[in-house]
N, C-alpha and C. Protein backbone atom coordinates (compact mmCIF):
# COMPACT_ATOMS: atom_id res chain seq x y z
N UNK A 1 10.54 15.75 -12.46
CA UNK A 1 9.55 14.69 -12.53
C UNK A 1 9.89 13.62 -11.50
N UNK A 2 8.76 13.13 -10.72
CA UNK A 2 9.22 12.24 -9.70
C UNK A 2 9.69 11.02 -10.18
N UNK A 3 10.96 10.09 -10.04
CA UNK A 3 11.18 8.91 -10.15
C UNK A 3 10.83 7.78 -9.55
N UNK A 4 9.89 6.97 -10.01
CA UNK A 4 9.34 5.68 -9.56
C UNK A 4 9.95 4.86 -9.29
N UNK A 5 10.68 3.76 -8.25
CA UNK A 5 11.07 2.64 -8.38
C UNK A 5 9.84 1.69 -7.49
N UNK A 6 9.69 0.17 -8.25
CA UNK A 6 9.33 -0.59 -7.65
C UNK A 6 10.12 -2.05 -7.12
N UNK A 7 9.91 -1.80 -6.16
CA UNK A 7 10.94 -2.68 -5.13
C UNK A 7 10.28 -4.09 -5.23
N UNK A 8 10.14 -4.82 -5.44
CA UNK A 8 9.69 -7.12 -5.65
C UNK A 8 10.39 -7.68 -4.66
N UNK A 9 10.02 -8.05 -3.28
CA UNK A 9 10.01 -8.79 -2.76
C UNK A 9 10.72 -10.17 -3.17
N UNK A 10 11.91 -10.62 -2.50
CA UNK A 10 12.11 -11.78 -2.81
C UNK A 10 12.46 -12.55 -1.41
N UNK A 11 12.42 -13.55 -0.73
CA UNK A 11 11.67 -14.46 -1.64
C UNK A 11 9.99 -13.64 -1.39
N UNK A 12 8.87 -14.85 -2.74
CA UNK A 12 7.31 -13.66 -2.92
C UNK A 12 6.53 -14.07 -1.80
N UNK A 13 7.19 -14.94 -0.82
CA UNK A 13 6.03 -14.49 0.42
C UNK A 13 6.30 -13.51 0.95
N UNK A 14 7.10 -12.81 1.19
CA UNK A 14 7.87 -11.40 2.36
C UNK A 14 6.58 -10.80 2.23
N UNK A 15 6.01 -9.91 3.61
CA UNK A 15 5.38 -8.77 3.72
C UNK A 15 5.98 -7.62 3.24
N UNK A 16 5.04 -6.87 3.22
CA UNK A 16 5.31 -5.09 2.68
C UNK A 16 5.98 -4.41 3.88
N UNK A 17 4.74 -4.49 4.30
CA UNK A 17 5.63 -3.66 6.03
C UNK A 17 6.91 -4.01 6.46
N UNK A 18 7.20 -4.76 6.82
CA UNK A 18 8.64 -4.62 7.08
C UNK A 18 9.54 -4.63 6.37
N UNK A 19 9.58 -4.61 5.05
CA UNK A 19 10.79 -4.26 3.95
C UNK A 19 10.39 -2.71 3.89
N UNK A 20 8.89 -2.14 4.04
CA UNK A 20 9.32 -0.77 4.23
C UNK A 20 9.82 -0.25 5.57
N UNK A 21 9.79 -0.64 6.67
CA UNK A 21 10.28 -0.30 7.36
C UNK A 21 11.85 -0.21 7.33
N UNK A 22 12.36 -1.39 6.58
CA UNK A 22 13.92 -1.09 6.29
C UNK A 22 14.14 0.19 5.27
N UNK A 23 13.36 0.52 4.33
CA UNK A 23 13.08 1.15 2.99
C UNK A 23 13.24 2.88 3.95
N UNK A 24 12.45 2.37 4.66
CA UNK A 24 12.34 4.11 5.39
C UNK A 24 13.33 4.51 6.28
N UNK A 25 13.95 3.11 6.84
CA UNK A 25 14.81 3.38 7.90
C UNK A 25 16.52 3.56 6.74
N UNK A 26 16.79 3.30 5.50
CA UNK A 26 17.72 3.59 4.87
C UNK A 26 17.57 4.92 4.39
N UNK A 27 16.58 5.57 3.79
CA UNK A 27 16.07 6.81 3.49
C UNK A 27 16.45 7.93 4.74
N UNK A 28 15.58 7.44 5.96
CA UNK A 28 15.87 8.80 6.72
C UNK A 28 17.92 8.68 7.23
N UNK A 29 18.60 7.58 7.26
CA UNK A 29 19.66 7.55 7.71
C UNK A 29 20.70 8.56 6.27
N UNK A 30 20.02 8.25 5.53
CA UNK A 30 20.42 9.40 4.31
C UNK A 30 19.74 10.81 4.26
N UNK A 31 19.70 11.22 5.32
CA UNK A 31 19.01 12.66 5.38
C UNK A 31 17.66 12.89 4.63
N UNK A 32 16.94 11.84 4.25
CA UNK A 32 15.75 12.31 3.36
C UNK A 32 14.86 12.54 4.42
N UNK A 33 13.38 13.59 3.84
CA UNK A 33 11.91 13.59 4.30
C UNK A 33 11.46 12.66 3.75
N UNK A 34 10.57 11.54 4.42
CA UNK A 34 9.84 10.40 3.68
C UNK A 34 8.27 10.47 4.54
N UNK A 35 7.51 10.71 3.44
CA UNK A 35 6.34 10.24 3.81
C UNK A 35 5.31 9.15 2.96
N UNK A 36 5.28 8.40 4.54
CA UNK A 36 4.98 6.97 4.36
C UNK A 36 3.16 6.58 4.62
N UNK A 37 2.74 6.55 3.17
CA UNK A 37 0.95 6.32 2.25
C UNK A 37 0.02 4.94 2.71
N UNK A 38 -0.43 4.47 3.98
CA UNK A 38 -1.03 3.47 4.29
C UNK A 38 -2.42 3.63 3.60
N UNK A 39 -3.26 2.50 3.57
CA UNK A 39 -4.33 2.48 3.12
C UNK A 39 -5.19 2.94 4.17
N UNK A 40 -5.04 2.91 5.69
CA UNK A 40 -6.47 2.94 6.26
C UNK A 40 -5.92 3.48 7.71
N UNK A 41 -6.41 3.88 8.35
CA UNK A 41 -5.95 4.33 9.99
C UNK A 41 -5.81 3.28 10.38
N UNK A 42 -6.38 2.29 10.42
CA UNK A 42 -5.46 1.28 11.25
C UNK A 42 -4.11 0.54 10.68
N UNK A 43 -4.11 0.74 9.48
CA UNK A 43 -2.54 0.35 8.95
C UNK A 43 -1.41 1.21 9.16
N UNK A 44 -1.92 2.25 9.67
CA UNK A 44 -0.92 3.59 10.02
C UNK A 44 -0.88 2.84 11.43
N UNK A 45 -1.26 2.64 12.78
CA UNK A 45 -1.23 2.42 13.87
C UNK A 45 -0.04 1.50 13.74
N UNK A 46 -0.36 0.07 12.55
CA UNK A 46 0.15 -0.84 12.77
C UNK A 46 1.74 -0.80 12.50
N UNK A 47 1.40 0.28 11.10
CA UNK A 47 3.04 0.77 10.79
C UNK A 47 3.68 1.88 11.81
N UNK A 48 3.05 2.37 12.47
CA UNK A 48 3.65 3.23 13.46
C UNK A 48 4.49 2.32 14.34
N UNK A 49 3.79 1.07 14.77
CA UNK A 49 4.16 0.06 16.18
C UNK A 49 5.01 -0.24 15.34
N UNK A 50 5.21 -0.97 14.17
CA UNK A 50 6.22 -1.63 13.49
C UNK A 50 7.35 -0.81 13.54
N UNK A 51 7.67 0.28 12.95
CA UNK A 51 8.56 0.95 12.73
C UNK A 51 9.33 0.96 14.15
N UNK A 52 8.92 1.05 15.64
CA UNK A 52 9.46 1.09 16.63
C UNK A 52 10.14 -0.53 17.24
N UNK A 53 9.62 -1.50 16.01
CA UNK A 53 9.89 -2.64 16.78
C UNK A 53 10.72 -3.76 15.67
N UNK A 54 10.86 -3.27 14.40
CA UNK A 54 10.75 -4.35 13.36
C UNK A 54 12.35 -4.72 13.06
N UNK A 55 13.17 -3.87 14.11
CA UNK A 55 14.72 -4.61 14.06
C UNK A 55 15.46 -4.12 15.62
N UNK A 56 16.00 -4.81 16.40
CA UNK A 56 16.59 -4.35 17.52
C UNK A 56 17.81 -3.16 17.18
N UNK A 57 17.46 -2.41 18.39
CA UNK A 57 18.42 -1.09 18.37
C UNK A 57 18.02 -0.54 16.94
N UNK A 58 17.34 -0.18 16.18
CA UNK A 58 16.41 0.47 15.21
C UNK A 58 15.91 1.59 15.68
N UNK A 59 15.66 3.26 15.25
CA UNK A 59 15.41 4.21 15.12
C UNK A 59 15.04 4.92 14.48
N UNK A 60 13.65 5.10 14.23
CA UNK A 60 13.09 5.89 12.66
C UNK A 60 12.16 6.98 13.54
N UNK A 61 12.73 8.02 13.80
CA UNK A 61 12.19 9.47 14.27
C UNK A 61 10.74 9.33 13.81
N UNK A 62 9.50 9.29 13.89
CA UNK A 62 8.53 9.05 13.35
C UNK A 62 6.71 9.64 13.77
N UNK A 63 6.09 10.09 13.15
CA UNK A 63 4.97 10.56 13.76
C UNK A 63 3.72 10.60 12.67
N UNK A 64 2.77 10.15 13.16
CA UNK A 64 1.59 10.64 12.36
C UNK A 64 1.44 12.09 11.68
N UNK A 65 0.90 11.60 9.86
CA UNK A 65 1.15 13.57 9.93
C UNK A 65 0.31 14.21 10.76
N UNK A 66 -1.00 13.39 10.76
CA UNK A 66 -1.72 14.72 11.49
C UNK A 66 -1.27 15.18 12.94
N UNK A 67 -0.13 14.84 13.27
CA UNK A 67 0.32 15.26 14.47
C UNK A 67 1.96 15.65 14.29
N UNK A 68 1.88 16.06 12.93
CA UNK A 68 3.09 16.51 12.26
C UNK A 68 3.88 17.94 13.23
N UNK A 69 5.02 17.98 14.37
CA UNK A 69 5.44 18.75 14.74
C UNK A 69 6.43 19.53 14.15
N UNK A 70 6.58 19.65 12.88
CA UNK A 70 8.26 20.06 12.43
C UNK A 70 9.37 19.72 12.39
N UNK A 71 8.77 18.54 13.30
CA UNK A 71 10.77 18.44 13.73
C UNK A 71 11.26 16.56 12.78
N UNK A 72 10.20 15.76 12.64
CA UNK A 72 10.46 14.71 12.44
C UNK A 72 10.74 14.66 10.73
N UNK A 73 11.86 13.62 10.71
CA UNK A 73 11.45 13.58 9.09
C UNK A 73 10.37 12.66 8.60
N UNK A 74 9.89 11.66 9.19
CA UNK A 74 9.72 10.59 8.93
C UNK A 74 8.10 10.84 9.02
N UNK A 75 6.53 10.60 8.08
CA UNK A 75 5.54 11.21 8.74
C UNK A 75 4.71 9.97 7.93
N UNK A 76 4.01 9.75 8.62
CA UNK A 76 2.48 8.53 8.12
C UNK A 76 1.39 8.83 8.11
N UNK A 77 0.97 8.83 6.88
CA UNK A 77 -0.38 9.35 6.72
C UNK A 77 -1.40 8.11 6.04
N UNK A 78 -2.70 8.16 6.05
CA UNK A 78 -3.62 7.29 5.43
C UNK A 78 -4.61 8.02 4.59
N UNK A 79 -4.42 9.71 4.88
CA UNK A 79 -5.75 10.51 3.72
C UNK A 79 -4.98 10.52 1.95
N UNK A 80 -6.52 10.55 1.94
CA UNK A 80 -6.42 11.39 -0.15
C UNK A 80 -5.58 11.80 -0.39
N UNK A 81 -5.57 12.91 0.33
CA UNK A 81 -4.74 14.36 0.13
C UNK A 81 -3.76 14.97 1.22
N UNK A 82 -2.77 13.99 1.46
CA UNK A 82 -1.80 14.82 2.65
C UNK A 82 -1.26 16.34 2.10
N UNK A 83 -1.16 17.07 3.59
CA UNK A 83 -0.41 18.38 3.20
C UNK A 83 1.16 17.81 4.07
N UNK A 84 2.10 17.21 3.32
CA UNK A 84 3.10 17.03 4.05
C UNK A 84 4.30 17.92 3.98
N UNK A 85 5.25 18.23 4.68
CA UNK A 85 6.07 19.68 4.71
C UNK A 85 7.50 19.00 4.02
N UNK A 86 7.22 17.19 4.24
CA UNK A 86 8.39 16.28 3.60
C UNK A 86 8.14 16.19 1.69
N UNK A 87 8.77 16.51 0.83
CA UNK A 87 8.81 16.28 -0.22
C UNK A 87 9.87 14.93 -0.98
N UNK A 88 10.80 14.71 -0.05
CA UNK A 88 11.82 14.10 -0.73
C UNK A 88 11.25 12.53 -1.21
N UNK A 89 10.78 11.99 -0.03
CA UNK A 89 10.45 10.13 -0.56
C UNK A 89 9.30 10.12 -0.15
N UNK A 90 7.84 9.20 -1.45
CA UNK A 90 7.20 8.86 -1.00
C UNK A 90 7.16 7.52 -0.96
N UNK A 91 7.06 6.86 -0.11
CA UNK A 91 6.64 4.72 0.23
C UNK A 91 4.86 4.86 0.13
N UNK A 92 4.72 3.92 -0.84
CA UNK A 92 2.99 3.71 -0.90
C UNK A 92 2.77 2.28 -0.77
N UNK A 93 2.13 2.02 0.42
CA UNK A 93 1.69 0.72 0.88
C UNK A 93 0.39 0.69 0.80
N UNK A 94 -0.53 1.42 -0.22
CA UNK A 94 -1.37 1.60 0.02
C UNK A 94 -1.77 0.84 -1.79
N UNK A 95 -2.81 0.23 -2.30
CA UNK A 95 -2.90 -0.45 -3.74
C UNK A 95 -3.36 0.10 -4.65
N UNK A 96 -3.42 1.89 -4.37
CA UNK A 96 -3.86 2.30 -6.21
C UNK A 96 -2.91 3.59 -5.72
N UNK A 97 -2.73 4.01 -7.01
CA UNK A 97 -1.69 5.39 -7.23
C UNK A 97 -2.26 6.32 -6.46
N UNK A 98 -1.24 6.84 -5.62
CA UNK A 98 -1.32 7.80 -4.57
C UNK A 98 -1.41 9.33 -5.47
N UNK A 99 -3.11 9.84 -5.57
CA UNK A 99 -3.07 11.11 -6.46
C UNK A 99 -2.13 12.22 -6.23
N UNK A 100 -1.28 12.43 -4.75
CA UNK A 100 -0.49 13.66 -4.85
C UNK A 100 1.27 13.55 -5.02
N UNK A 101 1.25 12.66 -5.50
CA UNK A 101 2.73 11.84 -5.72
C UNK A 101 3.35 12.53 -6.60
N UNK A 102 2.76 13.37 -7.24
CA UNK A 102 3.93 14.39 -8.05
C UNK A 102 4.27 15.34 -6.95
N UNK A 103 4.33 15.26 -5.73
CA UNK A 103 4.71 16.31 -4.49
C UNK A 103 5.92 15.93 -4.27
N UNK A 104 6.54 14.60 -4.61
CA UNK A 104 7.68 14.22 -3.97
C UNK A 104 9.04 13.91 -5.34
N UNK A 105 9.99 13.61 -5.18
CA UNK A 105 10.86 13.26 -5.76
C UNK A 105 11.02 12.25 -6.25
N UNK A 106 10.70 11.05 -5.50
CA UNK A 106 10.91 9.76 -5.51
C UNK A 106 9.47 9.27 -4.83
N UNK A 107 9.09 8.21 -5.96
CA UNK A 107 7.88 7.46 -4.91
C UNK A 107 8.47 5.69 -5.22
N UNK A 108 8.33 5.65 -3.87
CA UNK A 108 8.68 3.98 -3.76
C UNK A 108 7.60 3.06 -3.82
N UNK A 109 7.34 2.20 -4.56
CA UNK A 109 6.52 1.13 -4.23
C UNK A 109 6.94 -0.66 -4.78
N UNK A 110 6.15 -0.76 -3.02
CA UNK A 110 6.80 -2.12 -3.00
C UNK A 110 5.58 -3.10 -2.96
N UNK A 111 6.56 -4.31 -4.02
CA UNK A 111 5.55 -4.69 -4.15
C UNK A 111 5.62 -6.66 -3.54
N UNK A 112 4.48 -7.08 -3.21
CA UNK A 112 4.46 -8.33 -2.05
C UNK A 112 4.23 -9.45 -2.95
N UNK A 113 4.50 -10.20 -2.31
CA UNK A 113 4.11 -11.87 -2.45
C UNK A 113 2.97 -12.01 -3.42
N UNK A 114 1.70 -11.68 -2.68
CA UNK A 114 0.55 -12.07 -3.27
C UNK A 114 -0.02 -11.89 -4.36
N UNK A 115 -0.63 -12.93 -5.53
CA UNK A 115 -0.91 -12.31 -6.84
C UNK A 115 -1.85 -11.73 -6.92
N UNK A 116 -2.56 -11.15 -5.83
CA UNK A 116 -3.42 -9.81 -5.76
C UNK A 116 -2.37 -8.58 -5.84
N UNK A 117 -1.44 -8.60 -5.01
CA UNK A 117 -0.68 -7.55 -4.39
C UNK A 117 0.34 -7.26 -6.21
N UNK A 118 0.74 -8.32 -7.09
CA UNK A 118 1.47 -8.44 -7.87
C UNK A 118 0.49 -7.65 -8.68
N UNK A 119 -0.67 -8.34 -9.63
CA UNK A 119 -1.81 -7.58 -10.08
C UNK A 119 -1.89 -5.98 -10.25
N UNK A 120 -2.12 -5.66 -8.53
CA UNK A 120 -2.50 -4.03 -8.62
C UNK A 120 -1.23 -3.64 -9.30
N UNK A 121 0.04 -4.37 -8.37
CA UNK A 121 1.27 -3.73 -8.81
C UNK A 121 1.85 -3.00 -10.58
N UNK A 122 1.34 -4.26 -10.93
CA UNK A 122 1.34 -4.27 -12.13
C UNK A 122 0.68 -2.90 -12.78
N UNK A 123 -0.53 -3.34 -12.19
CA UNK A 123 -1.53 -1.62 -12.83
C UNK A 123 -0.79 -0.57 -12.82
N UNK A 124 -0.71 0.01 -11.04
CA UNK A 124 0.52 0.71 -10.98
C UNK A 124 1.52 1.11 -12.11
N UNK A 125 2.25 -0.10 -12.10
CA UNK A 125 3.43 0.51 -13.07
C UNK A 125 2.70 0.88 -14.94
N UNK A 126 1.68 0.09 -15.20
CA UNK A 126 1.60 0.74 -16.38
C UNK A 126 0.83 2.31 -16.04
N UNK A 127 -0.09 2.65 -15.14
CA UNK A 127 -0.25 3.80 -14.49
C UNK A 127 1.23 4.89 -14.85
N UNK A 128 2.06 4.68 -14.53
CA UNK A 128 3.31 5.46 -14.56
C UNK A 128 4.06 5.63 -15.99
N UNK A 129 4.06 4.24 -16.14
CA UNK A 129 4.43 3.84 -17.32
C UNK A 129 3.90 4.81 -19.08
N UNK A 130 2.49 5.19 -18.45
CA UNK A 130 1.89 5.54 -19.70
C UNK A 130 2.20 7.02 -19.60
N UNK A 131 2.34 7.49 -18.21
CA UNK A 131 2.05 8.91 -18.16
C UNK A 131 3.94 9.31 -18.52
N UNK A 132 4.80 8.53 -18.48
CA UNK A 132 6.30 9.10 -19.07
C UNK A 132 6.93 8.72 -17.80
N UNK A 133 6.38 8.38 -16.41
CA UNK A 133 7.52 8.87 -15.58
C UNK A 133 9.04 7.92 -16.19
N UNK A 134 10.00 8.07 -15.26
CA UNK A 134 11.28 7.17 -15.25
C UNK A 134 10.94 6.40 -14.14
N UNK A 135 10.83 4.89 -14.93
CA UNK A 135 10.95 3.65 -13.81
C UNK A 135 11.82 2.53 -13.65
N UNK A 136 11.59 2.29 -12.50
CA UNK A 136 13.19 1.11 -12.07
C UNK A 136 12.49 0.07 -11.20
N UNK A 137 12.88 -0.61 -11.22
CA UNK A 137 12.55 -2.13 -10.84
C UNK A 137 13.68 -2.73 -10.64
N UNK A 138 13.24 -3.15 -8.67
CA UNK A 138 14.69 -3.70 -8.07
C UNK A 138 14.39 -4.64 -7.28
N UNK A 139 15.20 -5.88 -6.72
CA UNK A 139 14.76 -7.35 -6.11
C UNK A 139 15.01 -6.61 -5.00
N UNK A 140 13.92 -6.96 -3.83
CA UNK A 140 14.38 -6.44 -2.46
C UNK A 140 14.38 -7.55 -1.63
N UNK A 141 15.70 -8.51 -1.38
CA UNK A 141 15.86 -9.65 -0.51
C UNK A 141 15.15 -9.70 0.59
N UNK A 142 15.02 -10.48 1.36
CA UNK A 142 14.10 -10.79 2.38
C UNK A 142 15.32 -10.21 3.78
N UNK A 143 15.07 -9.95 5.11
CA UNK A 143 15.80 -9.26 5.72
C UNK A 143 16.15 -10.45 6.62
C-alpha cells in the first residue's frame, strides 16, 4: 500500500516548487524513480526550468514524461493518467488526489502557505485518511 507523507511548509509563506525541488533532488540522490504530478503544462515547463536552476551546482537528471527516454529517473508529467516506467516516489503539486497514485510506493505531498493551498490539503489527507492509507506529517523548513 502506498505511504503518504505530507510535508507543511515552514515558515507558511514558502512556495511548493522549490521545497519540491529539494524533495526530488533528495529522492533521486537516494537512488529512487520519482515522478513529479503538476497541474497544467505550463507548471511542468516552469518546474522543468526550476529544477535546473533552484540551487547552485544542483543536478536532478530530468525530463518530461512524454519525452520519457529510459534512461532518466526523474520524469514530469501534467496528464490524468501517466504511464510512468518510475514507480518508487510520487510528488503531487498538483490540488486534488492524483487518481493513479496507487502506482507508486510513496506519494509526497506538500503542502504551502496559502489557506487555499492548506484547505485542499486538508481534503487530501482526509481523502487518504478514510481510504486506510499510512500517513505522516512532517515540518519542511524553509531552504
Amino acid at each position: 500500500m502506498t505511504r503518504v507523507s505530507f510535508y507543511v511548509l515552514q515558515p507558511a509563506a514558502a512556495e511548493r516548487p522549490p521545497a519540491a525541488c529539494r524533495i526530488v533532488e533528495k529522492a533521486y540522490r537516494l537512488g529512487k524513480g520519482i515522478y513529479v504530478h503538476l497541474p497544467s503544462p505550463a507548471a511542468l515547463a516552469h518546474f522543468d526550468d526550476l529544477l535546473w536552476t533552484f540551487r547552485q551546482g544542483s543536478f536532478v537528471p530530468h525530463l518530461p514524461a512524454a519525452n520519457d527516454d529510459g534512461r532518466v529517473p526523474v520524469l514530469l508529467g501534467s496528464q490524468a493518467r501517466p504511464q510512468p516506467r518510475v514507480s518508487d516516489v510520487l510528488v503531487n503539486l498538483a490540488d486534488e488526489v492524483p487518481g493513479f497514485f496507487g502506482q507508486f510506493d510513496r506519494l509526497i505531498e506538500i503542502v504551502g502557505g496559502e489557506e487555499e493551498a492548506r484547505t485542499q490539503a486538508r481534503e487530501r489527507f482526509r481523502f487518504y485518511r478514510d481510504r486506510g492509507y499510512a500517513l505522516e506529517t512532517l515540518d519542511l523548513p524553509a531552504a
